[in-house]
N, C-alpha and C. Protein backbone atom coordinates (compact mmCIF):
# COMPACT_ATOMS: atom_id res chain seq x y z
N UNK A 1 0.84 -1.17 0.00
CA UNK A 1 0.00 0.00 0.00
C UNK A 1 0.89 1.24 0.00
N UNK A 2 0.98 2.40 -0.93
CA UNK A 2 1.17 3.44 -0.81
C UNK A 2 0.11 4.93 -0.48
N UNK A 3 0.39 4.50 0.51
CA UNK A 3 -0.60 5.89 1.12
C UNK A 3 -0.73 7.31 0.57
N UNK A 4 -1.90 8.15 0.24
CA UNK A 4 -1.72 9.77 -0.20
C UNK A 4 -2.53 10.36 0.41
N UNK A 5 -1.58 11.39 0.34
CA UNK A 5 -1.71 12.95 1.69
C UNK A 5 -3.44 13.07 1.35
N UNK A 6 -3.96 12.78 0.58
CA UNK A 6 -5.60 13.11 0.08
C UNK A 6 -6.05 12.06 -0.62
N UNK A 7 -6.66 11.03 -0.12
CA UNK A 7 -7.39 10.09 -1.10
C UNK A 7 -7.24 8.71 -0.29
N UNK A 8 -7.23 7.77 -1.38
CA UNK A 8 -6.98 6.36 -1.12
C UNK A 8 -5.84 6.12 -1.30
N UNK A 9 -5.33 4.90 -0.63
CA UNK A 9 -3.99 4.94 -1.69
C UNK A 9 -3.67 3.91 -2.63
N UNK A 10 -2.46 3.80 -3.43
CA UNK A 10 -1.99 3.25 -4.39
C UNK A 10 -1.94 1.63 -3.64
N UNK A 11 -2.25 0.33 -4.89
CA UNK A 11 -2.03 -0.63 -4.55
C UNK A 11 -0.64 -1.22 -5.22
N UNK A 12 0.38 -1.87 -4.70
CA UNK A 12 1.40 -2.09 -5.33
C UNK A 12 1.82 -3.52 -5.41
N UNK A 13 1.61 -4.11 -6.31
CA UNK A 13 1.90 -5.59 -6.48
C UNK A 13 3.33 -5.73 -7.50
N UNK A 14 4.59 -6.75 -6.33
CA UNK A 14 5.82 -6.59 -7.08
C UNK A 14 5.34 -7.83 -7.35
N UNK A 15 5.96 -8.51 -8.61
CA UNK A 15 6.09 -9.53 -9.31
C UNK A 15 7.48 -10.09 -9.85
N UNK A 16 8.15 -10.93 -9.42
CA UNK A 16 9.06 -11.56 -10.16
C UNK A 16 8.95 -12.47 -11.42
N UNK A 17 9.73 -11.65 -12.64
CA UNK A 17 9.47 -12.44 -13.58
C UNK A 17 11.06 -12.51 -14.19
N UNK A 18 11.22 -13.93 -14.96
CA UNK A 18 11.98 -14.06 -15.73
C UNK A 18 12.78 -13.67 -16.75
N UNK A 19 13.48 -13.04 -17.40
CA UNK A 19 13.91 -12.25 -18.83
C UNK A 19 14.92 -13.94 -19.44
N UNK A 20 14.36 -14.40 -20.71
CA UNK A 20 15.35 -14.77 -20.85
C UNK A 20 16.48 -14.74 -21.53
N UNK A 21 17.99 -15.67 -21.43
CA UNK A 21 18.94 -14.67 -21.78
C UNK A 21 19.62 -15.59 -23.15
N UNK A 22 20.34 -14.72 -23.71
CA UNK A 22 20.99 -15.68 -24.74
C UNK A 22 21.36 -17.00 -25.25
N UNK A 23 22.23 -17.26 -23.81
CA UNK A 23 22.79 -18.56 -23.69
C UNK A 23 21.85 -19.54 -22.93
N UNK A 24 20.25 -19.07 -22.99
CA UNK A 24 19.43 -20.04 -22.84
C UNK A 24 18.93 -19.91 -20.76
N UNK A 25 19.99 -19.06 -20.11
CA UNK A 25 19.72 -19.10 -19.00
C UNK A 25 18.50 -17.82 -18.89
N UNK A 26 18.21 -17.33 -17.71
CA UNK A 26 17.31 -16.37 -17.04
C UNK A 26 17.79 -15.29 -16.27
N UNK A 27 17.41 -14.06 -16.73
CA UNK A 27 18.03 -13.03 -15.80
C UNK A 27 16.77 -12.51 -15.00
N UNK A 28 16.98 -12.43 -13.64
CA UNK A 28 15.89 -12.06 -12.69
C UNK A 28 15.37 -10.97 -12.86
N UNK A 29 14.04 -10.49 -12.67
CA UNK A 29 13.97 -9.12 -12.77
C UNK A 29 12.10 -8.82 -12.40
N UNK A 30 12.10 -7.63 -11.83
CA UNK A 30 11.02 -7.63 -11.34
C UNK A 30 10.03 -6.76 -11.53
N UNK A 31 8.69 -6.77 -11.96
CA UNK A 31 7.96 -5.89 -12.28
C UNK A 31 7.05 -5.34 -11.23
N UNK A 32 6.69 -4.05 -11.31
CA UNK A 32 5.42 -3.39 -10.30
C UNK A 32 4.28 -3.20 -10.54
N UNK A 33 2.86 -3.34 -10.34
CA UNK A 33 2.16 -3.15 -10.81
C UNK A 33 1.18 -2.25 -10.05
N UNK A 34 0.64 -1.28 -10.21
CA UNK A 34 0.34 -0.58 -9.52
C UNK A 34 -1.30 -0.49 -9.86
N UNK A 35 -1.91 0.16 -8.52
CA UNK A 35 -3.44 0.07 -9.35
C UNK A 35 -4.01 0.83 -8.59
N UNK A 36 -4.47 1.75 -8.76
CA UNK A 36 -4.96 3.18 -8.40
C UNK A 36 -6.41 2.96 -8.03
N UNK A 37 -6.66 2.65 -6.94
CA UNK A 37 -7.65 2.50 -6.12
C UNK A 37 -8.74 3.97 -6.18
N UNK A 38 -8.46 4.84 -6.97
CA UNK A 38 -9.31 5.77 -7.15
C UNK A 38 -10.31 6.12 -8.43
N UNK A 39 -9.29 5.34 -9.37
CA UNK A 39 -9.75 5.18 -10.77
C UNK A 39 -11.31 4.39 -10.50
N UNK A 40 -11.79 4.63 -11.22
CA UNK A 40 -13.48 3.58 -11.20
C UNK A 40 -13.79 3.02 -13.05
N UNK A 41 -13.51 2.32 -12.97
CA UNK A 41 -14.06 1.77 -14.48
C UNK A 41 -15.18 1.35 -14.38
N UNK A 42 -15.80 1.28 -15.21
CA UNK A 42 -17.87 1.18 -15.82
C UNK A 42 -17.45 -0.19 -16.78
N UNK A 43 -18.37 -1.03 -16.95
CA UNK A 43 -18.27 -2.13 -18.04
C UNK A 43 -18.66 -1.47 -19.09
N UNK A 44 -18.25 -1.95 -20.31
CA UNK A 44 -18.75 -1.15 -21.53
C UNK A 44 -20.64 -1.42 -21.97
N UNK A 45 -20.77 -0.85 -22.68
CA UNK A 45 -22.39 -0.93 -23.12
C UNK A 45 -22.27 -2.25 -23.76
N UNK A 46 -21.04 -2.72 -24.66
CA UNK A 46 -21.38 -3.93 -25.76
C UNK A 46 -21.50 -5.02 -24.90
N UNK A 47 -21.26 -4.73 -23.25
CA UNK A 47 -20.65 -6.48 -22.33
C UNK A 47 -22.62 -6.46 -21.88
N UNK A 48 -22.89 -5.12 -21.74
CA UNK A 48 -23.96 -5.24 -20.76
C UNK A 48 -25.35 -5.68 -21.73
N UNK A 49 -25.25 -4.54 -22.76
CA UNK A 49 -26.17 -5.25 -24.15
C UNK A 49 -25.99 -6.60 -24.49
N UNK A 50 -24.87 -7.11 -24.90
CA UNK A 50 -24.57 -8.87 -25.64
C UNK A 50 -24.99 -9.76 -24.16
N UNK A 51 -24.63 -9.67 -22.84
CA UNK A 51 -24.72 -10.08 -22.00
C UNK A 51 -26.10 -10.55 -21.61
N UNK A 52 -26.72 -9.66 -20.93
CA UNK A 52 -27.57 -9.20 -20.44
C UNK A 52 -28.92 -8.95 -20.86
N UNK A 53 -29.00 -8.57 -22.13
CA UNK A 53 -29.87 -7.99 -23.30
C UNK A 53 -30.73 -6.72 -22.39
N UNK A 54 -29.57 -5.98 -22.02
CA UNK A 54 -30.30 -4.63 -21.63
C UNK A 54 -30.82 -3.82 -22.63
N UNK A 55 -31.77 -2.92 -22.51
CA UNK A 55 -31.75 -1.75 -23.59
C UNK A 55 -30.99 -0.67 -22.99
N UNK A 56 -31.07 0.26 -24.42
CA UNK A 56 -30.11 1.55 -23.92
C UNK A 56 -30.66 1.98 -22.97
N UNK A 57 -31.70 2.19 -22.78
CA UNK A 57 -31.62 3.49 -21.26
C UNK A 57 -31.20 2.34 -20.08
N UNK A 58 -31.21 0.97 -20.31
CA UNK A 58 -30.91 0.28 -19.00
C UNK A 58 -29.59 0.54 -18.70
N UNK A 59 -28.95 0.06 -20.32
CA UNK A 59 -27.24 0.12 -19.70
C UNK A 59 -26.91 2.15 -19.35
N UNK A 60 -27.48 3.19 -19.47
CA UNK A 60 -27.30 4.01 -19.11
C UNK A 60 -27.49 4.05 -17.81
N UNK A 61 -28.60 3.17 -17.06
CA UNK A 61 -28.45 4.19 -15.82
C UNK A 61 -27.87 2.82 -15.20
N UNK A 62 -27.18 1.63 -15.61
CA UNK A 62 -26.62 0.79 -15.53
C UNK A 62 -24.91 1.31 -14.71
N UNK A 63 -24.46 1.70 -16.41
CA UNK A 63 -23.33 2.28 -15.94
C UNK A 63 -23.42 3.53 -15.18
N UNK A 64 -24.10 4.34 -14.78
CA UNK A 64 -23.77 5.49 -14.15
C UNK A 64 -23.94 4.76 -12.83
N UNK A 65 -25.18 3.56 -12.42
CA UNK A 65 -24.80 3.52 -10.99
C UNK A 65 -23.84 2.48 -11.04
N UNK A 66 -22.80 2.25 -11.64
CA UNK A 66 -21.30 1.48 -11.64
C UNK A 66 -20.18 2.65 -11.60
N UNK A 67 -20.71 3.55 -11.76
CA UNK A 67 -19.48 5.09 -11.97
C UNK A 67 -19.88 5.50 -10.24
N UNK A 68 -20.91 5.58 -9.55
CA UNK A 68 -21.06 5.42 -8.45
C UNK A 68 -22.09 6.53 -7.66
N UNK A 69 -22.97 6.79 -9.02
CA UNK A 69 -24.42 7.93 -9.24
C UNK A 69 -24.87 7.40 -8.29
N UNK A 70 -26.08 7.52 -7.48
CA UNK A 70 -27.50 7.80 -6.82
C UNK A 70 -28.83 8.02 -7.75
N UNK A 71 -29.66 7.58 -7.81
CA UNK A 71 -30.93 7.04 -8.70
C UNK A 71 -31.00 8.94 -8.91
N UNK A 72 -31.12 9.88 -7.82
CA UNK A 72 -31.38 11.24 -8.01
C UNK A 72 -30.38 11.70 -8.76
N UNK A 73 -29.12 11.73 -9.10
CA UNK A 73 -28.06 12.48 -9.63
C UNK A 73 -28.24 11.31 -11.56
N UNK A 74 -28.66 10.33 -11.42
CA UNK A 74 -28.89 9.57 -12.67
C UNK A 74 -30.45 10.41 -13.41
N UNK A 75 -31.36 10.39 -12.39
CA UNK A 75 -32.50 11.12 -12.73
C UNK A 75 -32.25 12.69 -13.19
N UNK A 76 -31.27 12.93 -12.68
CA UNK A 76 -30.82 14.46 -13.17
C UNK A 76 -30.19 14.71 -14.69
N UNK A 77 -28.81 13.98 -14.59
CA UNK A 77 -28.00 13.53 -15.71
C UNK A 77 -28.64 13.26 -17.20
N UNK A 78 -29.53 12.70 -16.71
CA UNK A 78 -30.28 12.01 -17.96
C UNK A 78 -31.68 12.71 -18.38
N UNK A 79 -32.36 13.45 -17.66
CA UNK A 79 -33.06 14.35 -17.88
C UNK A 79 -35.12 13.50 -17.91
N UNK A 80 -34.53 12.60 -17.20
CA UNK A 80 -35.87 11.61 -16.76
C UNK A 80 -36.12 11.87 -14.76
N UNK A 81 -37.19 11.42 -14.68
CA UNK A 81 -37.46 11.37 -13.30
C UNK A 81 -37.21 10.30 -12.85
N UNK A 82 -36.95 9.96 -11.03
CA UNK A 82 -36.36 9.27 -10.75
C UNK A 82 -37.36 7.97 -10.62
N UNK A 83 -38.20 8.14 -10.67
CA UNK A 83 -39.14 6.58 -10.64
C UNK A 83 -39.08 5.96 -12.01
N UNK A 84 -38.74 6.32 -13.23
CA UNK A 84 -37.86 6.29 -14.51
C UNK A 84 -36.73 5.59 -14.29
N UNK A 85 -35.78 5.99 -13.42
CA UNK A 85 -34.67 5.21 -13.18
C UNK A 85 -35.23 3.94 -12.32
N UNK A 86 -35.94 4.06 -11.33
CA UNK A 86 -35.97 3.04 -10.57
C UNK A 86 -36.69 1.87 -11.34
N UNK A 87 -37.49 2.08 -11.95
CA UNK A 87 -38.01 1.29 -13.41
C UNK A 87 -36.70 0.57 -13.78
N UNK A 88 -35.98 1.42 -14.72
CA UNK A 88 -35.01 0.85 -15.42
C UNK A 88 -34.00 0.04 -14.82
N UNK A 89 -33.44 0.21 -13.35
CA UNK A 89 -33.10 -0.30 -12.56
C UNK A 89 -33.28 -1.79 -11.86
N UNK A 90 -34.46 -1.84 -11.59
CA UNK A 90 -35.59 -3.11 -11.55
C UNK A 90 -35.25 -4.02 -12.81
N UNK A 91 -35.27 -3.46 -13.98
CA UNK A 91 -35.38 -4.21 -14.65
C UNK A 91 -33.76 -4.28 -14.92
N UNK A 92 -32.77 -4.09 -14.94
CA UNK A 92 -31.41 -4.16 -14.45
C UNK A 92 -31.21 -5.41 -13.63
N UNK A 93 -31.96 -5.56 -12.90
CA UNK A 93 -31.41 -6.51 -11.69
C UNK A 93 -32.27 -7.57 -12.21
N UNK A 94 -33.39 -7.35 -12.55
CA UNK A 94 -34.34 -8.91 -12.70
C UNK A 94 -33.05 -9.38 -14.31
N UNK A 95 -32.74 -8.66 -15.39
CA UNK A 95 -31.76 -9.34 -16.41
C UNK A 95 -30.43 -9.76 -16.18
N UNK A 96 -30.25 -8.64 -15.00
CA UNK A 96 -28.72 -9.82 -14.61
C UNK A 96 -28.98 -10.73 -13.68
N UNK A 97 -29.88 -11.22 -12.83
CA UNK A 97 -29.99 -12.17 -12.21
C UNK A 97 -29.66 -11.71 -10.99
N UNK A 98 -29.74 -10.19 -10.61
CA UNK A 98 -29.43 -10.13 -9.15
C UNK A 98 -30.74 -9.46 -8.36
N UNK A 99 -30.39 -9.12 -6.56
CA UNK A 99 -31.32 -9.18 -5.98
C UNK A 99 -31.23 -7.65 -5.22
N UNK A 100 -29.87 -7.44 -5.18
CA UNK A 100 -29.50 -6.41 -4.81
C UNK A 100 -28.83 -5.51 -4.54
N UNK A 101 -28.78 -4.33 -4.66
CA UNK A 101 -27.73 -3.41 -5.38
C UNK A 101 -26.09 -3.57 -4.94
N UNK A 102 -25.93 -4.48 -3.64
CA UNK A 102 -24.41 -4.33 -3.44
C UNK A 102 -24.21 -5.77 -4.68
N UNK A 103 -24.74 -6.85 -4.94
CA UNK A 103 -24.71 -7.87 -5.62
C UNK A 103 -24.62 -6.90 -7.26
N UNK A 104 -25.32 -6.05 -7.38
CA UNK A 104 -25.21 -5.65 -9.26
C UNK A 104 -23.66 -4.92 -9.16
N UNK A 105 -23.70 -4.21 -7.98
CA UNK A 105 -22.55 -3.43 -7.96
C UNK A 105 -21.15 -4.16 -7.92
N UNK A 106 -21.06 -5.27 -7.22
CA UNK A 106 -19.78 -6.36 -7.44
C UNK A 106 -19.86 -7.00 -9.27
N UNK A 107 -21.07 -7.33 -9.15
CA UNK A 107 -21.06 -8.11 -10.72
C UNK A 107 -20.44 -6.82 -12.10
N UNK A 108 -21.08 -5.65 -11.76
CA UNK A 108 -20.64 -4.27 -12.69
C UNK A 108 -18.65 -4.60 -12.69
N UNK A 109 -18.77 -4.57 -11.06
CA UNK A 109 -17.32 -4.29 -10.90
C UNK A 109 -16.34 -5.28 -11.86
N UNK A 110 -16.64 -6.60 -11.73
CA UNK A 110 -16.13 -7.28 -12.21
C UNK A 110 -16.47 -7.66 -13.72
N UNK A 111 -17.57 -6.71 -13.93
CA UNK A 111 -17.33 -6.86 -15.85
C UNK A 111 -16.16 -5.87 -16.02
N UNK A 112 -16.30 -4.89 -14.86
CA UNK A 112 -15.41 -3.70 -15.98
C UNK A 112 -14.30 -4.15 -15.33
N UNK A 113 -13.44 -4.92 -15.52
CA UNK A 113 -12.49 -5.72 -15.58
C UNK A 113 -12.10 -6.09 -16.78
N UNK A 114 -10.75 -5.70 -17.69
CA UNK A 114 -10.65 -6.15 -18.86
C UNK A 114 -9.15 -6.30 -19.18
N UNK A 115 -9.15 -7.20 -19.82
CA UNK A 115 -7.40 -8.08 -19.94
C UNK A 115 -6.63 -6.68 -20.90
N UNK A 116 -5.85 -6.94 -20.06
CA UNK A 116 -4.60 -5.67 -20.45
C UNK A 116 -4.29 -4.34 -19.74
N UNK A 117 -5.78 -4.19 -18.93
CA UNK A 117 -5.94 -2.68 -18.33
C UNK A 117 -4.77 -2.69 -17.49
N UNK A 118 -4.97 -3.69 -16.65
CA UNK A 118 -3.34 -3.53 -15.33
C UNK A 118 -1.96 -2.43 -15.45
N UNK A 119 -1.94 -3.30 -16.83
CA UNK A 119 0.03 -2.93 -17.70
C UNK A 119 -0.39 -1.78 -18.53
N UNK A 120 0.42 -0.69 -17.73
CA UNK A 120 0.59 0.62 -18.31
C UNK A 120 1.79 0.77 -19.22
N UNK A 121 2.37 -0.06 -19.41
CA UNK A 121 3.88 -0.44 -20.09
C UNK A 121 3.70 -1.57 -21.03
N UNK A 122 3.61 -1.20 -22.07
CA UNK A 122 3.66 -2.11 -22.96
C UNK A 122 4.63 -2.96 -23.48
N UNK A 123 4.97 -4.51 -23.86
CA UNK A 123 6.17 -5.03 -24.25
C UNK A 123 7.11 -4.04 -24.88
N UNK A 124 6.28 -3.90 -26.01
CA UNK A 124 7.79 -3.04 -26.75
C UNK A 124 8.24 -1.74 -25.81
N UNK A 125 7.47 -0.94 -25.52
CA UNK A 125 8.10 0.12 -24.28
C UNK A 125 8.94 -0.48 -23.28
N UNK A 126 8.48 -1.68 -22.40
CA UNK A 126 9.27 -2.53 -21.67
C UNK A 126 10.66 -2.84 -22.11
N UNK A 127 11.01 -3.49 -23.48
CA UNK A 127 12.00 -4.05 -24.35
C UNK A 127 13.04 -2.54 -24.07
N UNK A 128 12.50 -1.78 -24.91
CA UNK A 128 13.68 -0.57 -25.12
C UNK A 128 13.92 0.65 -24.19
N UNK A 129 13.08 -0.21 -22.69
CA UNK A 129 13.38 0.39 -21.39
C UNK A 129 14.29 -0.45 -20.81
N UNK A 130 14.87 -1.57 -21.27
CA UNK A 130 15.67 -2.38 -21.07
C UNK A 130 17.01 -2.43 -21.24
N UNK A 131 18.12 -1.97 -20.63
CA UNK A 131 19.43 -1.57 -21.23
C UNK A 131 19.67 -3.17 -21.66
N UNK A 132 19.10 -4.01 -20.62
CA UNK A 132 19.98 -5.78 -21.40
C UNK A 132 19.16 -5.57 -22.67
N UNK A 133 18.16 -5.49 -23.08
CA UNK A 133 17.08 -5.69 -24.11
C UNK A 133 17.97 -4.69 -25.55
N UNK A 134 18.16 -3.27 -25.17
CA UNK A 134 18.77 -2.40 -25.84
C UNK A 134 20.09 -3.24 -26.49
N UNK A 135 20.99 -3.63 -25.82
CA UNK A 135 22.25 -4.52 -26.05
C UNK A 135 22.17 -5.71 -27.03
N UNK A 136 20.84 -6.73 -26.82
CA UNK A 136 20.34 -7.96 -27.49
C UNK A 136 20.25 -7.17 -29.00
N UNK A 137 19.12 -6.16 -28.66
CA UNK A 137 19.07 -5.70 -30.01
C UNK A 137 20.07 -5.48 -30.87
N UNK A 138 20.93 -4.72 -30.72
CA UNK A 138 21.92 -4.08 -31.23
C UNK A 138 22.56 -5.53 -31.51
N UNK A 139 22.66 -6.92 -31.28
CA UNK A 139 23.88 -7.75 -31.63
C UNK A 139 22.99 -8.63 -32.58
């Protein structure tokens, strides 16, 4: 955990991974991964539509209460009243199969979960942040 003067703080996961080396052996080396406990990701509309078979105004007030709205600030946003949302809502929970809002709110959480988000460093950025990597190249 890295703590900040204002907020939440940073999560820091070191990882040891392998590089391997010319002559077939392994050079140690270790990556960080960091994950910003403040950031909030929303699942996209295509997971919650193909999924789910929401309609649009569902996955709208879908994702806003996954961004971390209140039925009144969604009723605002969107320019409907809030028994409108609670409608759409209802019917939110009866298509994903849940019962109740901390249950939609874990299931949201874990759509908007998506392979790659973690690594802010991409291989090739990784490679030619690499003085051994820089060296391989060059021979």
């Amino acid at each position: 955990m890295l703590p900040r003067a204002d907020g939440f703080p940073l999560i820091a996961y070191v990882m040891t991974i392998a590089a391997p080396e010319r002559d077939g052996g392994q050079i140690p080396r270790v990556m960080i991964v960091l994950v910003d406990t403040e950031k909030r990701r929303e699942p996209t509309e295509s997971i919650l539509r193909d999924a789910f078979g929401l309609t649009p105004a569902e996955v709208r007030v879908a994702i806003a209460f996954a961004g971390g709205r209140d039925f009144q600030k969604i009723a605002d946003e969107h320019g409907i009243n809030i028994g409108t949302v609670r409608k759409y809502f209802k019917a939110v929970l009866a298509k994903t199969n849940t019962t109740r809002q901390a249950e939609l709110a874990l299931l949201l959480a874990h759509l908007a979960q998506r392979p790659g988000d973690q690594f802010a460093v991409s291989h090739h950025q990784e490679r030619r942040a690499s003085p051994d990597a820089e060296r391989c190249q060059g021979a």
